[in-house]
Protein backbone atom coordinates (compact mmCIF):
# COMPACT_ATOMS: atom_id res chain seq x y z
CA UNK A 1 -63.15 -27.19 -13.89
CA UNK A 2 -61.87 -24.47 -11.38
CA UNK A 3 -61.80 -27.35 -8.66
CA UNK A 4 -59.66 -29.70 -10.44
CA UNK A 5 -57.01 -26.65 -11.34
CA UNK A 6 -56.87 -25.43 -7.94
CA UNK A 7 -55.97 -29.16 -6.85
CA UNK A 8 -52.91 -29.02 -9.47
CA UNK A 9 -51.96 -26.01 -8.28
CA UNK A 10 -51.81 -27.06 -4.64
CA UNK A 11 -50.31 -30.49 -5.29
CA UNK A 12 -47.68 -28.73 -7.13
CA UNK A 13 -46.69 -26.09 -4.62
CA UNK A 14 -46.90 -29.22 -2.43
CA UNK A 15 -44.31 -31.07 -4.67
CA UNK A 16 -41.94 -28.06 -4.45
CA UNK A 17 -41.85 -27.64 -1.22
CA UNK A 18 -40.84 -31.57 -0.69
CA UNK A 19 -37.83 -30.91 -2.88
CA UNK A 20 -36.94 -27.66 -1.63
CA UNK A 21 -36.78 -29.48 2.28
CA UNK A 22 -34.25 -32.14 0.52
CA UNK A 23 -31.92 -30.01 -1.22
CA UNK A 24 -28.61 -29.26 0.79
CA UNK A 25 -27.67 -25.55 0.90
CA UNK A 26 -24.95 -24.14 -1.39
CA UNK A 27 -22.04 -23.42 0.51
CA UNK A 28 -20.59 -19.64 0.38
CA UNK A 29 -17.32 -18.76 -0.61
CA UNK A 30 -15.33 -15.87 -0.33
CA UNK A 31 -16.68 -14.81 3.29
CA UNK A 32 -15.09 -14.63 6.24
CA UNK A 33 -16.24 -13.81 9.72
CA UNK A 34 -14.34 -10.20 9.08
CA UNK A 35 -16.08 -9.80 5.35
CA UNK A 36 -16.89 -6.12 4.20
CA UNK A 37 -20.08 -5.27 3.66
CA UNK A 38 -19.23 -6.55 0.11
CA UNK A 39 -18.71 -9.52 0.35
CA UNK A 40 -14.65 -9.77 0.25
CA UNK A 41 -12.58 -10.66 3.41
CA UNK A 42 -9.78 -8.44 4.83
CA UNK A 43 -7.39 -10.97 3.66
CA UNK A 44 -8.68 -10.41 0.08
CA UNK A 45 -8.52 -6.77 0.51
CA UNK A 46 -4.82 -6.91 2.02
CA UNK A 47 -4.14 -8.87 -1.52
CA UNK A 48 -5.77 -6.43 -3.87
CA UNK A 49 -3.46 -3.78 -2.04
CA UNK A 50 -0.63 -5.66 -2.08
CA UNK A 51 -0.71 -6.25 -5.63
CA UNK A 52 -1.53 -2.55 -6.53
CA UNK A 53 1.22 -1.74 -4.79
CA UNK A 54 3.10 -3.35 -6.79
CA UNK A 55 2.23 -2.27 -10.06
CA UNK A 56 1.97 0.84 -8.54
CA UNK A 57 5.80 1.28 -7.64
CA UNK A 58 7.24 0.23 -10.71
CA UNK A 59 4.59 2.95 -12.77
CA UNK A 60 2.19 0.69 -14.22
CA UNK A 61 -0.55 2.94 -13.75
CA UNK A 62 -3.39 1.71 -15.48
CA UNK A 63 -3.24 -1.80 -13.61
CA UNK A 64 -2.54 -0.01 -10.63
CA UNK A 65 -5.75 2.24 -10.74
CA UNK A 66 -7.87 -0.87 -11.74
CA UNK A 67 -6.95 -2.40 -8.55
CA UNK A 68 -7.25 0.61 -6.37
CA UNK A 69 -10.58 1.12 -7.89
CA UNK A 70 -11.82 -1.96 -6.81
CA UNK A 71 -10.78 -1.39 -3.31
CA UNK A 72 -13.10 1.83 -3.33
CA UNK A 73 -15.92 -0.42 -4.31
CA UNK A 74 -15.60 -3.27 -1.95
CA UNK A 75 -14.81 -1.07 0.93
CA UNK A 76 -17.46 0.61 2.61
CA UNK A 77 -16.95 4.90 2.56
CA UNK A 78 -15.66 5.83 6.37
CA UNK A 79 -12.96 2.62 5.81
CA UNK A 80 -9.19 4.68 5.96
CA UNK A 81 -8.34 2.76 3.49
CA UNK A 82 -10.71 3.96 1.00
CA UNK A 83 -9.47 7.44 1.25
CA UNK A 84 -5.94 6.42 0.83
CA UNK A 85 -6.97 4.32 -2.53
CA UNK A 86 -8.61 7.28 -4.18
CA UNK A 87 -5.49 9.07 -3.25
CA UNK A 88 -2.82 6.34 -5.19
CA UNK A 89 -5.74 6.48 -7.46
CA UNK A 90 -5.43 10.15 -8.28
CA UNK A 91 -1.62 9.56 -8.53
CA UNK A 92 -1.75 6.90 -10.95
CA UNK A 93 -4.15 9.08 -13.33
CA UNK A 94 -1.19 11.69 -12.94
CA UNK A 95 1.28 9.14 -13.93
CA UNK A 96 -0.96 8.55 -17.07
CA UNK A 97 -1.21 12.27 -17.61
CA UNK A 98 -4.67 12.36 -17.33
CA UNK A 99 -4.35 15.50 -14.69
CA UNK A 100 -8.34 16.51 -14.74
CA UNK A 101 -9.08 13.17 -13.34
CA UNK A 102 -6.45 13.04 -11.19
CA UNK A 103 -7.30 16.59 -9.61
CA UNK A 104 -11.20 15.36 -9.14
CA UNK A 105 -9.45 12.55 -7.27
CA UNK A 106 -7.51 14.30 -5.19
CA UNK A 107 -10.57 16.65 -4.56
CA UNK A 108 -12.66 13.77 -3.57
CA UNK A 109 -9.88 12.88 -0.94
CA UNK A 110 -10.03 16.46 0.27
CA UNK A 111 -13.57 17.13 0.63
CA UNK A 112 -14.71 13.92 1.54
CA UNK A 113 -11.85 13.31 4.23
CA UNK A 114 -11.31 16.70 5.58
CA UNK A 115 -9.76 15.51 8.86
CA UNK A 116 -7.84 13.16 7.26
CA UNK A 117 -3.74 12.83 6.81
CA UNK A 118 -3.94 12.91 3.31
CA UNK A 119 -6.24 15.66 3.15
CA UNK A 120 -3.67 18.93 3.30
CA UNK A 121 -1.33 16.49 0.64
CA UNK A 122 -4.31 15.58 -1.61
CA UNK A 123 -5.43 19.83 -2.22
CA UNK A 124 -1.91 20.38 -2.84
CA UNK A 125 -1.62 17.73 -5.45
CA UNK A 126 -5.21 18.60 -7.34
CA UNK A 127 -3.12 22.00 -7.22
CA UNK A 128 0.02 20.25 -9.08
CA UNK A 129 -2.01 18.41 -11.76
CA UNK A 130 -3.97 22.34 -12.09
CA UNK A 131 -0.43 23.64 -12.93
CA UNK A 132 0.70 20.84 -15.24
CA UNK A 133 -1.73 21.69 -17.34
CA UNK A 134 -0.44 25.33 -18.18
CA UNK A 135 3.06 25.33 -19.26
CA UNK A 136 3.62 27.97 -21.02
CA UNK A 137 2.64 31.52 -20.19
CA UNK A 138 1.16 32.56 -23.30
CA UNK A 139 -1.49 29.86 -23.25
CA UNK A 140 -4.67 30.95 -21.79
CA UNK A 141 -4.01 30.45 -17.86
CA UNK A 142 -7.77 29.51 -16.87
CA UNK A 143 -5.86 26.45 -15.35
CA UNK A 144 -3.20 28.10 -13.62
CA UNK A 145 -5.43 30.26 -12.01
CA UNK A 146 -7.45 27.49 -11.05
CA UNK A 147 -4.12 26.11 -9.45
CA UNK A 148 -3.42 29.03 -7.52
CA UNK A 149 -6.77 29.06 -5.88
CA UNK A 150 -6.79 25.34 -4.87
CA UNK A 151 -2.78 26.56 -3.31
CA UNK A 152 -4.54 29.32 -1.66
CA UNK A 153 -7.48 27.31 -0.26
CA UNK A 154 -4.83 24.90 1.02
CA UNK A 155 -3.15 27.72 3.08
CA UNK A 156 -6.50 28.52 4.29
CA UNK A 157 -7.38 25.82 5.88
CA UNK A 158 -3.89 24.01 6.66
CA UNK A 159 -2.01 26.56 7.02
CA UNK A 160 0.53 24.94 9.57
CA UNK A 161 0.70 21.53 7.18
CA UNK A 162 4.03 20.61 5.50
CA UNK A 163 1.79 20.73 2.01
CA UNK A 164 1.15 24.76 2.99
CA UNK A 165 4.99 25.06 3.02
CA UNK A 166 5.08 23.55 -0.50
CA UNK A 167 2.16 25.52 -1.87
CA UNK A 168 3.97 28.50 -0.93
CA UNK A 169 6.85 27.94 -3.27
CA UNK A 170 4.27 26.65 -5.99
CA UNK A 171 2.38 29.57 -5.76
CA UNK A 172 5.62 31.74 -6.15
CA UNK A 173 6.29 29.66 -9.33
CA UNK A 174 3.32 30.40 -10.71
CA UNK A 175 3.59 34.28 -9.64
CA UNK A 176 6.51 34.04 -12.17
CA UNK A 177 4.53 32.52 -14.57
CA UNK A 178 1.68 35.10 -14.46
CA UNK A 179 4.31 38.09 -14.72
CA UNK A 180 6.10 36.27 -17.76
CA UNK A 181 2.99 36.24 -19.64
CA UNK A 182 2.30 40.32 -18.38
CA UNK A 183 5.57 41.44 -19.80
CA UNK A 184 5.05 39.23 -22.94
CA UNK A 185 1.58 41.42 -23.89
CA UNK A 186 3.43 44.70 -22.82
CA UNK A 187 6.07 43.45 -24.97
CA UNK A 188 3.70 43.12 -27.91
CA UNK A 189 1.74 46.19 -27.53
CA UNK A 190 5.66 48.28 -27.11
CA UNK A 191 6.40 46.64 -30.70
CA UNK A 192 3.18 48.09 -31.89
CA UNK A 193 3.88 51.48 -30.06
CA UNK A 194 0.80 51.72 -28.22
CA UNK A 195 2.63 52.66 -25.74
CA UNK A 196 -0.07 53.32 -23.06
CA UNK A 197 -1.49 49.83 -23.46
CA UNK A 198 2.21 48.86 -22.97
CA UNK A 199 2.16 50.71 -19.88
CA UNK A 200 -0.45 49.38 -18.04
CA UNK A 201 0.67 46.47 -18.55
CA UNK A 202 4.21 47.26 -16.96
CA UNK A 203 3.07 49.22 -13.93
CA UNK A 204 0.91 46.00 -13.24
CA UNK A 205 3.55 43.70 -12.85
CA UNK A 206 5.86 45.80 -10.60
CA UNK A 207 2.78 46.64 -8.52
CA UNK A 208 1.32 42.87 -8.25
CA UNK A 209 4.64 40.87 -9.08
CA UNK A 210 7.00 42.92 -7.26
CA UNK A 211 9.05 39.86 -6.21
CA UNK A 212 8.63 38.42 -9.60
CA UNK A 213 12.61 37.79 -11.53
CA UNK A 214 10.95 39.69 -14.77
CA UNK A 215 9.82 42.54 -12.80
CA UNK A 216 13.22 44.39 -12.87
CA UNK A 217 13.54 43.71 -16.98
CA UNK A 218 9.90 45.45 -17.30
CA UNK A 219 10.41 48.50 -15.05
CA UNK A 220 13.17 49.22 -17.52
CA UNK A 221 10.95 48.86 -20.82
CA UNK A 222 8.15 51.13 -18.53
CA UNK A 223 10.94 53.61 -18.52
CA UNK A 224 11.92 53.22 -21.81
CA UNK A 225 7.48 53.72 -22.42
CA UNK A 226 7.84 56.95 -19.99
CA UNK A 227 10.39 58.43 -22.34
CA UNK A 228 9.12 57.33 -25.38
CA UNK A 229 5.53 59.06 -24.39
CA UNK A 230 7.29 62.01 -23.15
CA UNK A 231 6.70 61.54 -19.27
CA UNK A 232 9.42 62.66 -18.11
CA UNK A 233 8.68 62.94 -14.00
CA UNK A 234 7.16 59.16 -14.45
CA UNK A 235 10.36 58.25 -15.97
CA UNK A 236 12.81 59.63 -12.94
CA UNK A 237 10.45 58.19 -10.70
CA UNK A 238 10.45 54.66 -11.85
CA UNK A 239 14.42 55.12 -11.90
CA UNK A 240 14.44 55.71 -8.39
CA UNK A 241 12.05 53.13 -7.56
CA UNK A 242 14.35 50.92 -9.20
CA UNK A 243 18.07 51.87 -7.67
CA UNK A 244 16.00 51.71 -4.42
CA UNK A 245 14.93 47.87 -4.47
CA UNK A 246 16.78 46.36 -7.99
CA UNK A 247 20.33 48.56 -7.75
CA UNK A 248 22.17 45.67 -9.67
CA UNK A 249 19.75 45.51 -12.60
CA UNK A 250 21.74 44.75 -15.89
CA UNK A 251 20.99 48.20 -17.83
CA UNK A 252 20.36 50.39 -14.99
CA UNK A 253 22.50 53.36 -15.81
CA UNK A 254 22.25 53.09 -19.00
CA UNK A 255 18.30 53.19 -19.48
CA UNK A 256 17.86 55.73 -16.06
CA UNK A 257 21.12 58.01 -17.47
CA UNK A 258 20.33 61.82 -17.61
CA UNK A 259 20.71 63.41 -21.43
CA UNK A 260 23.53 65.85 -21.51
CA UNK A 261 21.38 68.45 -22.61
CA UNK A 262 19.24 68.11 -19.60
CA UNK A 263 21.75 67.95 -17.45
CA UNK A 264 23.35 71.31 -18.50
CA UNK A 265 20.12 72.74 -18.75
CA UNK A 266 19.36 71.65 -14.91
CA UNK A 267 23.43 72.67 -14.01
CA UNK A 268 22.18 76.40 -15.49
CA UNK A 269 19.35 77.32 -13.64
């Protein structure tokens, strides 16, 4: 019995083999002598790009990014063009306001292509889609923060880069937007008349904003704190301090002015 199945078994691998010899190979398509490692020709790639490019210029983003994704996954990593896909990539995730994707795009293009062109543009734009997400300053700024640190680690390492020039005047944007929502607490706590909370608050922003366009308006309502406290030699200082470096602050004289009585009082001794 085991004889006569091992002889079916051989004269069938023998029979497969026979056909296997006659059948004519399946011809491959799709492959050129300069294929990818995937599979897909240059010529193939050039079209995907093309044609992404064009969706990509008149804003279709979401056919745009399909085809840009594909190029990342026919290309191998270390291709140039790979790197600059993930970077329309990130910018057509932007486009579709989808800025956490787009920043871990631009991240990717940052950290996984240090050396590369796009590299100093790509931190500053993970920066910009950071910031979109906080647009008002008295929403909780955990994003804004997070923009000013990707600005700041752009200055760090590219500091001579035409994005570091740009990051510069984002950061100062956002400097603005930091102070804003500063004086908007003091302003709160003054209604309330804790004035010491108010304070703090006040002396902050002229001390860590001092270029900031609000920081004139709240060294006024610190002065108007200082008298409302009592302190008077805090108060004439913060006048001085501010017809030193803001002189044409609207208000000035009229919130630094000297009471009559004190005046007379001072004129006596």
């Amino acid at each position: 019995m085991l004889g006569r199945l091992g002889t079916r078994a051989a004269l069938a691998a023998l029979l497969l083999g026979l056909a296997a010899c006659g059948r004519k190979p399946r011809p491959v398509t799709g492959v050129s002598p300069a294929a990818t490692p995937a599979g897909i020709s240059r010529e193939e790639v050039r079209s995907l790009w093309q044609r992404a490019l064009r969706y990509y210029t008149a804003g279709r983003w979401g056919k745009a990014a399909t085809l840009y994704e594909r190029v990342t996954l026919e290309l191998p990593l270390g291709d140039t063009l790979v790197t600059e896909a993930h970077f329309r990539l990130a910018e057509c995730y932007f486009g579709q306001k989808n800025q956490l994707q787009a920043a871990r795009e631009f991240r990717k293009v940052s950290d996984d292509s240090p050396n590369s062109r796009l590299a100093p543009e790509a931190l500053l734009r993970a920066g910009d889609a950071y910031a979109d997400l906080w647009r008002r300053p008295e929403l909780d700024d955990t994003y804004g923060e997070t923009a000013r640190s990707t600005y700041q680690e752009l200055l760090n390492r590219y500091p001579d880069s035409p994005a570091a020039a740009r990051a510069r005047l984002r950061i100062a944007d956002l400097e603005e937007m930091f102070a804003t929502k500063e004086f908007k607490t003091a302003q709160y706590y003054y209604r309330l008349r804790a004035y010491d909370s108010a304070i703090l608050y006040l002396k902050d922003i002229a001390a860590t904003y001092p270029r900031a366009t609000i920081t004139p308006r709240a060294l006024l309502r610190l002065v108007d704190a200082y008298r409302a406290v009592g302190y008077a030699e805090d108060l004439q200082e913060t006048c001085g301090y501010i017809r030193r470096f803001h002189p044409t602050t609207p208000g000035l004289d009229e919130s630094c002015k000297v009471p009559k009585d004190s005046a007379s009082a001072s004129g006596g001794t």
